[in-house]
N, C-alpha and C. Protein backbone atom coordinates (compact mmCIF):
# COMPACT_ATOMS: atom_id res chain seq x y z
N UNK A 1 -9.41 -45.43 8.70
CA UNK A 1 -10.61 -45.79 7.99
C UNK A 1 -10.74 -44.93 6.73
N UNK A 2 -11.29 -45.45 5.61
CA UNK A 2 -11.25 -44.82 4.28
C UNK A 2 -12.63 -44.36 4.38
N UNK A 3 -12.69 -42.89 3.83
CA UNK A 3 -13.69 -41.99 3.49
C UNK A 3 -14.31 -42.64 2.32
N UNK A 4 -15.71 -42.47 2.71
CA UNK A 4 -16.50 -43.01 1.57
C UNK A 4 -16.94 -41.89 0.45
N UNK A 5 -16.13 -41.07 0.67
CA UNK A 5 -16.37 -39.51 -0.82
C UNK A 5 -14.60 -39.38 -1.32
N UNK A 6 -13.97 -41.02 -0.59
CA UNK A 6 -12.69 -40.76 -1.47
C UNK A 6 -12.86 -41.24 -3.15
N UNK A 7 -12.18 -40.08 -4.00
CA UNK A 7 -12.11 -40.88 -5.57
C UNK A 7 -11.03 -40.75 -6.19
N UNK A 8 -10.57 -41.24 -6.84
CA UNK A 8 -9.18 -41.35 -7.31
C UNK A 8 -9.44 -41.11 -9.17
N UNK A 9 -8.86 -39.57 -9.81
CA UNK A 9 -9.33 -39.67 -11.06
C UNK A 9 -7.77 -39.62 -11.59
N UNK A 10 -7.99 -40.06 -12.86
CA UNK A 10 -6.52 -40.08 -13.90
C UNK A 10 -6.84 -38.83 -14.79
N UNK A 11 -5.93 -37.64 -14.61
CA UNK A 11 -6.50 -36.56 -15.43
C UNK A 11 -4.64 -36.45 -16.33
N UNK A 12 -5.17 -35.48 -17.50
CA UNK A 12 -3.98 -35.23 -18.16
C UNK A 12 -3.03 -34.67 -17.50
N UNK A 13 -2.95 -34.04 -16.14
CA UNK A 13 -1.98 -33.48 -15.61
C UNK A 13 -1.57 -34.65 -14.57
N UNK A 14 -2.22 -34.87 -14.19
CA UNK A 14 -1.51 -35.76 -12.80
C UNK A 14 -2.94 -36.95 -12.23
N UNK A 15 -2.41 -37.52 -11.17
CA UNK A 15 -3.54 -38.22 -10.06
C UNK A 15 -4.19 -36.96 -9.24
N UNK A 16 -5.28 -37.23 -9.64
CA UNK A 16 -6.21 -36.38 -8.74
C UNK A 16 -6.99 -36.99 -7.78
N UNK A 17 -6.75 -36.93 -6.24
CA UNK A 17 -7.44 -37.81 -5.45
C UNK A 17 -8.27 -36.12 -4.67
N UNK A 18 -9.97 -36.69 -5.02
CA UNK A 18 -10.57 -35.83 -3.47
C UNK A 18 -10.94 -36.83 -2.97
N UNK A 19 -10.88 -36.04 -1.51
CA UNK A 19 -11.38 -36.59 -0.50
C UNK A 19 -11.90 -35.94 1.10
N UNK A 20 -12.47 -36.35 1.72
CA UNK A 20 -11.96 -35.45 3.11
C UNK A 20 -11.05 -34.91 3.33
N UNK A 21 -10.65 -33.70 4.59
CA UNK A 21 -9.54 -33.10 4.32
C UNK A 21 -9.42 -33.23 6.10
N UNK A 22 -7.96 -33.95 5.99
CA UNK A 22 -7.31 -34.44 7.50
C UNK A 22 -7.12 -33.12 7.84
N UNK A 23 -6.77 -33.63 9.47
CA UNK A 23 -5.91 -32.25 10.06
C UNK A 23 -4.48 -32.05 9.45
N UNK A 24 -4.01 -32.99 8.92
CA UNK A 24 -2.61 -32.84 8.19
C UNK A 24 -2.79 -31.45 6.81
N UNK A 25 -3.99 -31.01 6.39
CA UNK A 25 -3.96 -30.49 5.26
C UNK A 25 -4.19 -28.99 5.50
N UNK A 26 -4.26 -29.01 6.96
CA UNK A 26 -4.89 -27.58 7.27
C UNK A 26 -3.87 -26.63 6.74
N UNK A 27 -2.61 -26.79 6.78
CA UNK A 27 -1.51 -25.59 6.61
C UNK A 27 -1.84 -25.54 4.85
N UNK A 28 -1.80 -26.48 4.40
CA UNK A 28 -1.96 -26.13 2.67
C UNK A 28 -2.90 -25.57 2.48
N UNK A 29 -4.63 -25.65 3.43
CA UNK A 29 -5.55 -24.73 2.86
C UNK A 29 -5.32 -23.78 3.01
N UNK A 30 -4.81 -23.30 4.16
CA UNK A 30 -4.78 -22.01 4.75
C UNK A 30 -3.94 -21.24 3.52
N UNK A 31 -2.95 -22.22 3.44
CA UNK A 31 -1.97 -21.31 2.30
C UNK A 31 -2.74 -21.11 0.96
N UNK A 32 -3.40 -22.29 0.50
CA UNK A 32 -4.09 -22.48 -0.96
C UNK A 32 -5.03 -20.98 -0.45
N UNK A 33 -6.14 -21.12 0.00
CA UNK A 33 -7.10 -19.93 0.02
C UNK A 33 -6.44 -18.78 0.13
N UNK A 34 -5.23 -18.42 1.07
CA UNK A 34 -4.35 -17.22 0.91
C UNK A 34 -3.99 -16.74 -0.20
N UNK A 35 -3.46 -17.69 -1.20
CA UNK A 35 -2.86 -17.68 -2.70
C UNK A 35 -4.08 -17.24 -3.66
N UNK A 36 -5.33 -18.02 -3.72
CA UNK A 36 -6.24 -17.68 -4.31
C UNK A 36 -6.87 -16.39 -3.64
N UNK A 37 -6.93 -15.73 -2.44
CA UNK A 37 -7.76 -14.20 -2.25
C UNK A 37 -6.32 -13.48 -2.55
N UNK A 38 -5.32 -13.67 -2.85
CA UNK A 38 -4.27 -12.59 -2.93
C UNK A 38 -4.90 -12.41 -4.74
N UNK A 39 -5.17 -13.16 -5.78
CA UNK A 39 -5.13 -12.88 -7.08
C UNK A 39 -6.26 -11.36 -7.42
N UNK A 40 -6.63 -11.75 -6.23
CA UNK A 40 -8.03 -10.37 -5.82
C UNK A 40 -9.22 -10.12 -6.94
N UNK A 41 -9.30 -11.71 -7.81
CA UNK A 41 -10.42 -11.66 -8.62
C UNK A 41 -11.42 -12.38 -8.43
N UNK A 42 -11.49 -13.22 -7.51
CA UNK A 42 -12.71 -14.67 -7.81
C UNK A 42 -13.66 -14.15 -6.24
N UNK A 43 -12.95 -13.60 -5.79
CA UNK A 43 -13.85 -13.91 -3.79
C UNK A 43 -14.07 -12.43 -3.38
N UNK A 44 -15.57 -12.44 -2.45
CA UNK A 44 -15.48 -11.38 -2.15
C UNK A 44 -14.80 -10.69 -1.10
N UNK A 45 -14.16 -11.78 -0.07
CA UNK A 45 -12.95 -11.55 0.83
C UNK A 45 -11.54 -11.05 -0.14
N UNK A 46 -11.15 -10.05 0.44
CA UNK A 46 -9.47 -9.34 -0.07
C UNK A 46 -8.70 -10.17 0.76
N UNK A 47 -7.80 -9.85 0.41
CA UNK A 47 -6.15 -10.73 0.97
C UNK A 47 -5.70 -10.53 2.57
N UNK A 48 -6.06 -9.29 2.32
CA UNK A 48 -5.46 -8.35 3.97
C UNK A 48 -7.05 -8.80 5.00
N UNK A 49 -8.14 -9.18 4.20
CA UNK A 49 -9.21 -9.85 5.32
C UNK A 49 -9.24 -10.79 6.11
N UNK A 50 -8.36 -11.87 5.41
CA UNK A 50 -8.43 -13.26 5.38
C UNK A 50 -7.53 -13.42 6.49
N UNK A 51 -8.04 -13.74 7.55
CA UNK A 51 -7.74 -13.80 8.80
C UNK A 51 -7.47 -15.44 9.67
N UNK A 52 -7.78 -16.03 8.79
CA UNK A 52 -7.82 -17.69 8.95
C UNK A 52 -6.17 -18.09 9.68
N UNK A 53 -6.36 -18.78 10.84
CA UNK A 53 -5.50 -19.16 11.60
C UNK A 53 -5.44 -20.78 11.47
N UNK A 54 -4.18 -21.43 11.42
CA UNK A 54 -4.48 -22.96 11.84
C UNK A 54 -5.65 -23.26 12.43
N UNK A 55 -5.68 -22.63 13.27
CA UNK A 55 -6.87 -23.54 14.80
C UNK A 55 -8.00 -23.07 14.04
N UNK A 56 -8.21 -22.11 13.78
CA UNK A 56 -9.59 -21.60 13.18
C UNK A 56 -10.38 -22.35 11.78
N UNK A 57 -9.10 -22.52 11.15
CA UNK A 57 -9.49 -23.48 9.64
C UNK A 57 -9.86 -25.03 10.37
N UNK A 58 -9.00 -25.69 11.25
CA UNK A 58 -9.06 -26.83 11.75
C UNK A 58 -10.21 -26.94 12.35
N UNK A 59 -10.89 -25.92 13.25
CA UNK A 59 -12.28 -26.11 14.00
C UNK A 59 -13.20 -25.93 12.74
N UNK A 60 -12.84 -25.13 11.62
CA UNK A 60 -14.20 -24.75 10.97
C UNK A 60 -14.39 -26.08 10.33
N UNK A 61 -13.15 -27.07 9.66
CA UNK A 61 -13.43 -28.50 9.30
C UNK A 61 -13.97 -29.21 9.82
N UNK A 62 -13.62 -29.11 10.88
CA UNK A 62 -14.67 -30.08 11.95
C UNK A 62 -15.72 -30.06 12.42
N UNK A 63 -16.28 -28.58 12.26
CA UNK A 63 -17.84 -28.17 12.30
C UNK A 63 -18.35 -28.89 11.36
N UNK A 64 -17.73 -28.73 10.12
CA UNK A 64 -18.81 -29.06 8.67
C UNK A 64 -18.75 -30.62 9.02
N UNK A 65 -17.64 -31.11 9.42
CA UNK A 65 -18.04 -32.89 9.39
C UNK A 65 -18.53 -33.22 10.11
N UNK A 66 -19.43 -32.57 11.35
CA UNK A 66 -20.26 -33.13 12.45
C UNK A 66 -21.68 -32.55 11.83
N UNK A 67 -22.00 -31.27 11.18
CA UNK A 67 -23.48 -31.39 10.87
C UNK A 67 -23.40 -32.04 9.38
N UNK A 68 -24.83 -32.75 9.24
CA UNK A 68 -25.35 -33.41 8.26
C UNK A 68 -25.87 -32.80 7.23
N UNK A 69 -25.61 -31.43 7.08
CA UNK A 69 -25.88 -30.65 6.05
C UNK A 69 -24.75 -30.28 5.30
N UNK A 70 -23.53 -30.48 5.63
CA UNK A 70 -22.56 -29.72 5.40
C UNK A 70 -21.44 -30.58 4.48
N UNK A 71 -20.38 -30.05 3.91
CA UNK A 71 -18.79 -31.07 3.73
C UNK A 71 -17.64 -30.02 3.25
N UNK A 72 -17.07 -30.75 3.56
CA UNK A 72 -15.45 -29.92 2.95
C UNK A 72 -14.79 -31.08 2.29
N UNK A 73 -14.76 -30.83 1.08
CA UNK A 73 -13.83 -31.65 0.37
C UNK A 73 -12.62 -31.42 -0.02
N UNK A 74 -11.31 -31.95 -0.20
CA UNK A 74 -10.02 -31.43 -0.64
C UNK A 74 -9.29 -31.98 -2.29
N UNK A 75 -9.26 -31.41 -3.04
CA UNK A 75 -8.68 -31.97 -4.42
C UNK A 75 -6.61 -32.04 -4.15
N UNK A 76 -6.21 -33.14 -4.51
CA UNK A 76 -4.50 -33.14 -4.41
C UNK A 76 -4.73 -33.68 -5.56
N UNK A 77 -3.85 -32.96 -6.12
CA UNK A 77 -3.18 -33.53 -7.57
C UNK A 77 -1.32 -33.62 -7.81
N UNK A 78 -1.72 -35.12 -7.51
CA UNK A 78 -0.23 -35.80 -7.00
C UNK A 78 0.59 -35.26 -6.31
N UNK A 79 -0.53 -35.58 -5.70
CA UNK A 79 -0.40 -35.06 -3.80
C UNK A 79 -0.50 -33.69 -2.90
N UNK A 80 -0.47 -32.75 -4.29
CA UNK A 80 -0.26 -31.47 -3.63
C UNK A 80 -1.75 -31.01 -3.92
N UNK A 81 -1.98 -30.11 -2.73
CA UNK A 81 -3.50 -29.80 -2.45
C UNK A 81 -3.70 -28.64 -3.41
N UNK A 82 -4.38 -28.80 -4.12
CA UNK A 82 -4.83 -27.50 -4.99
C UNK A 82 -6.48 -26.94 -5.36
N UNK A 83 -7.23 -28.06 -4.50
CA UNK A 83 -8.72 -27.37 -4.37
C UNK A 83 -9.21 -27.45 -3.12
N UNK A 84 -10.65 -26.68 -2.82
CA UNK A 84 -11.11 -26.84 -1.85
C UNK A 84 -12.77 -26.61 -1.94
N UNK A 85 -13.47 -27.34 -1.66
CA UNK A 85 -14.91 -26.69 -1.89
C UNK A 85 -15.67 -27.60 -0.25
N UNK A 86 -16.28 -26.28 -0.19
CA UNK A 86 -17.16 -26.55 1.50
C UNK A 86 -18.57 -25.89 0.84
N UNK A 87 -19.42 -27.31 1.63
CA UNK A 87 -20.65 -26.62 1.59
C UNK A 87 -21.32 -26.48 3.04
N UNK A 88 -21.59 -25.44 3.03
CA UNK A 88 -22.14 -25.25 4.52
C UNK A 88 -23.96 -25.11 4.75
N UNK A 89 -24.21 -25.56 5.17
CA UNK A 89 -25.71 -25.75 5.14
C UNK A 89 -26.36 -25.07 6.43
N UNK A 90 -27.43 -24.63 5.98
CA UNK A 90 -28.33 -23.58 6.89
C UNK A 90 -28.61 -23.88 8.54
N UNK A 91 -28.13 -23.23 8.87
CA UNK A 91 -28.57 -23.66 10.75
C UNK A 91 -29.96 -23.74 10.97
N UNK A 92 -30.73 -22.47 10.76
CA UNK A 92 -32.18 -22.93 11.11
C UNK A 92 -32.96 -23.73 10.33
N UNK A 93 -34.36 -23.96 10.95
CA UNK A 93 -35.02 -25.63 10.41
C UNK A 93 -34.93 -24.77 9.20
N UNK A 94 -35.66 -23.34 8.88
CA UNK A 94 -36.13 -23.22 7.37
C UNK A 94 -35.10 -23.13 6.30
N UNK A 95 -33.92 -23.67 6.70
CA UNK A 95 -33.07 -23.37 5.31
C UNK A 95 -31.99 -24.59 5.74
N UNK A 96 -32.30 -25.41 6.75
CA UNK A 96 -31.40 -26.78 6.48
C UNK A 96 -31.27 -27.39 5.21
N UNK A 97 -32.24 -27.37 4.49
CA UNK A 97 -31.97 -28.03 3.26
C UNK A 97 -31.35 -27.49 2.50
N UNK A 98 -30.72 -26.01 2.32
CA UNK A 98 -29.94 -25.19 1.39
C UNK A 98 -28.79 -25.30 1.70
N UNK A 99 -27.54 -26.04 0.97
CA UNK A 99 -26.12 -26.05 1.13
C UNK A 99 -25.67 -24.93 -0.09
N UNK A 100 -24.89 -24.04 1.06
CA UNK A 100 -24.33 -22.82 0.10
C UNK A 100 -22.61 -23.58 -0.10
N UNK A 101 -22.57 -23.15 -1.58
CA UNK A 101 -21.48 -23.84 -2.02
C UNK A 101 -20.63 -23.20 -2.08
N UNK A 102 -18.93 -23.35 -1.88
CA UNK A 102 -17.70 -22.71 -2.17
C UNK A 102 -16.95 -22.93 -2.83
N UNK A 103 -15.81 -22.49 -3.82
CA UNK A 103 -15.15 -23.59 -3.99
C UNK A 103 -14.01 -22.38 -5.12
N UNK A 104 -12.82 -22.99 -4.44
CA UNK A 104 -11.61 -22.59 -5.08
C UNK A 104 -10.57 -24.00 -5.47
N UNK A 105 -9.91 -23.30 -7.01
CA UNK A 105 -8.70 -23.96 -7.25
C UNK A 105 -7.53 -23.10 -7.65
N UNK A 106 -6.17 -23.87 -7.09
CA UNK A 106 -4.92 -23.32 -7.29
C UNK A 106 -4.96 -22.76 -8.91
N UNK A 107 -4.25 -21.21 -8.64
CA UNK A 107 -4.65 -20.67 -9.84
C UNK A 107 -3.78 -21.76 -11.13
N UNK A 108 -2.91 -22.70 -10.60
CA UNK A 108 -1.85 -23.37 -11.98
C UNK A 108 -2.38 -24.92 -12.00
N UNK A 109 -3.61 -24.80 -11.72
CA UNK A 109 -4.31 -26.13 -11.91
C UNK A 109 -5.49 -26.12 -12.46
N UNK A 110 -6.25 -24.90 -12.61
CA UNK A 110 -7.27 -24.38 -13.50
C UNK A 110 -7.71 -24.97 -14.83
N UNK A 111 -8.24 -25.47 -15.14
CA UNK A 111 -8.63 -25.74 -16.55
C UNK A 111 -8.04 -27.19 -16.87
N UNK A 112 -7.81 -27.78 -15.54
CA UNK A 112 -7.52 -29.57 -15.69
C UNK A 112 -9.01 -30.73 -15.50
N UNK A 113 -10.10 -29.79 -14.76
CA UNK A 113 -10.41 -30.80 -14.46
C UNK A 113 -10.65 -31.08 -13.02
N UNK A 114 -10.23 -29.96 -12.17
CA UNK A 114 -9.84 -30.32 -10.98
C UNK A 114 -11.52 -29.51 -10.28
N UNK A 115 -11.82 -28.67 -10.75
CA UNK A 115 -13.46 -27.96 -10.06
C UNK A 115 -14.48 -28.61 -10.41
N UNK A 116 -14.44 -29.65 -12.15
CA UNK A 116 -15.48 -30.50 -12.29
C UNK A 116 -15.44 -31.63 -11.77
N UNK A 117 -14.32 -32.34 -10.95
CA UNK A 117 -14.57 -33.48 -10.05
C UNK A 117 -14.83 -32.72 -8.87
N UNK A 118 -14.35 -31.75 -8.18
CA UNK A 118 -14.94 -31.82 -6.91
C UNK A 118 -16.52 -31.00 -7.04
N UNK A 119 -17.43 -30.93 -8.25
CA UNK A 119 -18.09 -30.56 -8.43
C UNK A 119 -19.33 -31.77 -8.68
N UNK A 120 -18.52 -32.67 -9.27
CA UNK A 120 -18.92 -33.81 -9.61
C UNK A 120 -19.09 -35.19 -8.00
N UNK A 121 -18.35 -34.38 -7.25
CA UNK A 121 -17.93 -35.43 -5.99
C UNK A 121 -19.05 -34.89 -5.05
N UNK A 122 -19.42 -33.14 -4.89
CA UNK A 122 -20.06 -32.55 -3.70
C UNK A 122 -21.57 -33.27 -4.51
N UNK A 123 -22.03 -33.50 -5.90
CA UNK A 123 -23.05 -33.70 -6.40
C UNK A 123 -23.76 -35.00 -5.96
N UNK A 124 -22.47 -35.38 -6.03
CA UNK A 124 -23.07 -37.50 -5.11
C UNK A 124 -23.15 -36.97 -3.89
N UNK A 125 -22.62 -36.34 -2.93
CA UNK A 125 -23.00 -36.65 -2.06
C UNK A 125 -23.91 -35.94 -1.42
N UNK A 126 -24.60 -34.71 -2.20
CA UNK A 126 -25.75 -33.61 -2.02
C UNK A 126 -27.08 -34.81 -2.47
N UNK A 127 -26.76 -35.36 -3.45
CA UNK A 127 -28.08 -36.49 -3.80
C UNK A 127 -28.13 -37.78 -3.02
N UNK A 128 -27.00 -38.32 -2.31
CA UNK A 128 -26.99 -39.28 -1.11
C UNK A 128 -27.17 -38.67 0.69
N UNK A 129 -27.82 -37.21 0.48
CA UNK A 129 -27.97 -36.92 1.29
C UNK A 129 -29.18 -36.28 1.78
N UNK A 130 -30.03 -37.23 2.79
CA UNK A 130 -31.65 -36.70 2.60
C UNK A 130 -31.27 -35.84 3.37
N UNK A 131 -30.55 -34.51 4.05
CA UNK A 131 -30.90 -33.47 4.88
C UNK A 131 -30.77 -32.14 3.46
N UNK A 132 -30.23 -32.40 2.32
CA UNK A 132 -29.63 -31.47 1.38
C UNK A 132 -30.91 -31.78 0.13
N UNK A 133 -31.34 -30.27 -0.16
CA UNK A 133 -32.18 -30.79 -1.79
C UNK A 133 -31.92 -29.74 -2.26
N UNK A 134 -30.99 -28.85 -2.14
CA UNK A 134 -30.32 -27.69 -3.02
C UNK A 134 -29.25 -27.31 -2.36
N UNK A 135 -28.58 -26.97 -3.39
CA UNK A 135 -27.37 -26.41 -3.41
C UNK A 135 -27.23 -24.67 -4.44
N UNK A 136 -27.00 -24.01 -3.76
CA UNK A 136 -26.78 -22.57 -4.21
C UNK A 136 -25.35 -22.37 -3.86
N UNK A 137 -24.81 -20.74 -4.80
CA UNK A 137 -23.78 -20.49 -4.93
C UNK A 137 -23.81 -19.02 -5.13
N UNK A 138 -23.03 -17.88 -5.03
CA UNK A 138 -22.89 -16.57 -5.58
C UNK A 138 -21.69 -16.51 -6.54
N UNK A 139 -21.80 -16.22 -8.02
CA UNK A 139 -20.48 -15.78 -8.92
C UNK A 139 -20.34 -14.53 -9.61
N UNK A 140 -19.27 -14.24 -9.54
CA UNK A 140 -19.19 -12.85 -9.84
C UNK A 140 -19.36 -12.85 -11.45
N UNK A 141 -20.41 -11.89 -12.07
CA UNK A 141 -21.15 -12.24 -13.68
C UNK A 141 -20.30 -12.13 -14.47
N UNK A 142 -18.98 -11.43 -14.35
CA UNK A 142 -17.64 -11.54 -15.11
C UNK A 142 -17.02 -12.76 -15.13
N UNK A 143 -17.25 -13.63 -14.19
CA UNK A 143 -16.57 -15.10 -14.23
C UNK A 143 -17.20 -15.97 -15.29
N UNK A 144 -17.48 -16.02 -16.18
CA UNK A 144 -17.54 -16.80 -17.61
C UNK A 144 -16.99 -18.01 -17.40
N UNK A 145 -15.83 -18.54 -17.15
CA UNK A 145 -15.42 -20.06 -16.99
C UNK A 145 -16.26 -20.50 -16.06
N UNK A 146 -16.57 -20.42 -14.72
CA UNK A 146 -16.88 -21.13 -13.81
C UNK A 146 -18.40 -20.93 -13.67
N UNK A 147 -18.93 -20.26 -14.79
CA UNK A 147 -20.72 -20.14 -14.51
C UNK A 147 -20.90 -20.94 -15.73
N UNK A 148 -20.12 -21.45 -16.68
CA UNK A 148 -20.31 -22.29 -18.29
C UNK A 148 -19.81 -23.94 -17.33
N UNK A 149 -19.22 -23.73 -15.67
CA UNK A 149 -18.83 -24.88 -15.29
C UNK A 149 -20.31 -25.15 -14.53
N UNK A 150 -20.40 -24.29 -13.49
CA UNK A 150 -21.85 -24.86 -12.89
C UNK A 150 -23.00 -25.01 -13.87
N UNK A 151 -23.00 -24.68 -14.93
CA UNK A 151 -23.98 -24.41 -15.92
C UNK A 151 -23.92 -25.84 -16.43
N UNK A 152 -22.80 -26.53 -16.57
CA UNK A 152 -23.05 -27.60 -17.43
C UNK A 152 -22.70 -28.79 -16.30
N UNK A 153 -22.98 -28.19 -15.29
CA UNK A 153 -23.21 -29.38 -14.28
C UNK A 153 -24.39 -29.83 -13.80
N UNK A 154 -25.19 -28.49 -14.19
CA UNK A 154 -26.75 -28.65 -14.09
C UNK A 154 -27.26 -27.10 -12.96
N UNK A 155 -26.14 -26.57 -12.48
CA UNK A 155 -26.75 -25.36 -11.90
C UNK A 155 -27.59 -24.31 -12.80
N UNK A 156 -28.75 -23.91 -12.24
CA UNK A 156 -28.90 -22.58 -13.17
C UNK A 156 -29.21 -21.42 -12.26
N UNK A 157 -29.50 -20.38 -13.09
CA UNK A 157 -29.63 -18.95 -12.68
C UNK A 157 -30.83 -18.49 -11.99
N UNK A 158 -30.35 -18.36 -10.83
CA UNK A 158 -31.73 -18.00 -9.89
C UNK A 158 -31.93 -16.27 -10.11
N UNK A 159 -30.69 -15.58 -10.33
CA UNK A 159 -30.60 -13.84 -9.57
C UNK A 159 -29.64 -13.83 -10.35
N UNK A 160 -29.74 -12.06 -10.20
CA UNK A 160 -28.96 -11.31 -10.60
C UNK A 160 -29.00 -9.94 -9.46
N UNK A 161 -27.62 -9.90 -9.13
CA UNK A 161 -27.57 -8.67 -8.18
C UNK A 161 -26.50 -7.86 -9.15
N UNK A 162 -26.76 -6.58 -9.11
CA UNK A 162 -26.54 -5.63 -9.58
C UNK A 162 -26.07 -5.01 -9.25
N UNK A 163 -24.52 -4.88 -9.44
CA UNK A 163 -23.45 -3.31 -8.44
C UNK A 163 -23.75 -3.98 -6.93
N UNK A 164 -23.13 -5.26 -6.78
CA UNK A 164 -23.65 -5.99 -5.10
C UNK A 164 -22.28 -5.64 -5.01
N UNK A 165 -21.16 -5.35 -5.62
CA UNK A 165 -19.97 -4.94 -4.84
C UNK A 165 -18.88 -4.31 -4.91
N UNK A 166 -18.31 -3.46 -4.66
CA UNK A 166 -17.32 -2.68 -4.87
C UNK A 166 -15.62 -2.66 -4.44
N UNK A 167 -15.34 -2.23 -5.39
CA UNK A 167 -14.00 -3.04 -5.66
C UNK A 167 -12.87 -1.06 -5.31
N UNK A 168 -11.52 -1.64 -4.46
CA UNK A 168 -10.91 -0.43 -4.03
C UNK A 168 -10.81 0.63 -4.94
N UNK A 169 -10.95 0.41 -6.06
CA UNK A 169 -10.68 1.61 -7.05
C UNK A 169 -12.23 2.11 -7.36
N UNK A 170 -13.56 1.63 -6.71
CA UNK A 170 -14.75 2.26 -6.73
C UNK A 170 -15.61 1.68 -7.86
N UNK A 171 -14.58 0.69 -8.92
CA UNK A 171 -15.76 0.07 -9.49
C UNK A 171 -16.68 -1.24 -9.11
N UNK A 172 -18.33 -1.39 -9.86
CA UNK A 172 -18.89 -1.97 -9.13
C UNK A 172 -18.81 -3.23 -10.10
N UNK A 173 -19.27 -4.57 -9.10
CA UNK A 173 -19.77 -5.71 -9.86
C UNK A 173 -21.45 -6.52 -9.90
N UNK A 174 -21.16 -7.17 -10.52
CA UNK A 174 -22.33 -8.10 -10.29
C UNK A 174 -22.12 -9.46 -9.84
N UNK A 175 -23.07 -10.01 -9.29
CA UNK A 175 -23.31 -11.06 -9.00
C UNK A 175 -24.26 -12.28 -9.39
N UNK A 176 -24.18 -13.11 -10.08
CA UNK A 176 -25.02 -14.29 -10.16
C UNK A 176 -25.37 -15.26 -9.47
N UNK A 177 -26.29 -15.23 -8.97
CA UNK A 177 -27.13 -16.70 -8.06
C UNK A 177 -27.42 -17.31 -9.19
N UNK A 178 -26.80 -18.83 -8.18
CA UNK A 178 -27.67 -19.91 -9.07
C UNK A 178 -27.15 -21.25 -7.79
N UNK A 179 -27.84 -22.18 -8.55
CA UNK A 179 -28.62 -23.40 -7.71
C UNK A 179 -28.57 -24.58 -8.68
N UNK A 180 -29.12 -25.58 -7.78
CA UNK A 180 -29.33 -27.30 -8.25
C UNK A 180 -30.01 -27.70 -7.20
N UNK A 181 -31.53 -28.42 -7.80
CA UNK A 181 -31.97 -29.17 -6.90
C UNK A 181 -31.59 -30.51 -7.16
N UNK A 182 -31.32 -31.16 -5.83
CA UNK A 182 -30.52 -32.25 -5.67
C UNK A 182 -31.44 -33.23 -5.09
């Protein structure tokens, strides 16, 4: 049966299909998110944290597709998996409606196109979804590309955390909250 958040875009690099993400894709996330916390700039998980097992990535997919707050979407660009964005939405009643957003791409697919469709894909289905009326995110305030991306998707700036984290050599960062009501 075909997923109704499948889309098929024509970008300058390749076919970009998101969509749900089968049990067939689990070994590429596991590897994709490995690849992206090894660059040790975008996440606040390190490389040596990231503890994600087959079975563990495979159950956590299947959590998000049974509650109605939640999704995991997968970006392949001609065929090979190179994004991933999950939104996971609040367990208790007072924050069901808040889907906290994630979202990584393969560092050699960056700047195609590939974070504003699955940005563009989690957006339909956060607004076709009466359990979701915001969506929040945390970015690190040095990330300039991807806060000029949620920015012109319609997220804006809720916070600013200040020295929220520290990095092995002792320097600190910041953090930006921001949101979309959906």
């Amino acid at each position: 049966m075909r997923s109704p958040w499948r889309q098929v875009h024509e970008l300058d690099a390749g076919r970009l299909v998101i969509d749900l993400p089968g049990d067939d894709d689990v070994l590429e996330l596991v590897q994709l998110q490995r690849a992206v916390l090894a660059e040790g700039r975008w996440f606040i998980t390190e490389a040596d944290e990231y503890m994600d097992s087959l079975q563990l990535q495979r159950a956590t997919l299947r959590e998000l597709q049974r509650q109605p707050n939640c999704i995991a979407l997968v970006a392949k660009l001609d065929k090979r998996l190179v994004g991933l964005l999950k939104v996971t939405g609040g367990s208790l009643r007072r924050m069901r409606h808040v889907g906290k957003l994630e979202i990584l791409v393969a560092e050699d697919a960056r700047g195609q196109g590939v974070g504003r469709k699955l940005l563009e894909a989690v957006l339909r289905w956060a607004r076709e979804n009466p359990h979701v009326l915001k969506l929040g995110l945390a970015v690190y305030a040095h990330n300039d590309r991807a806060i000029k991306l949620y920015e012109s998707a319609g997220f804006r700036r809720e916070g600013y955390r200040k020295a929220e984290y520290q990095l092995r050599d002792g320097s600190l960062l910041d953090d930006v909250l921001m949101a979309i009501d959906v």
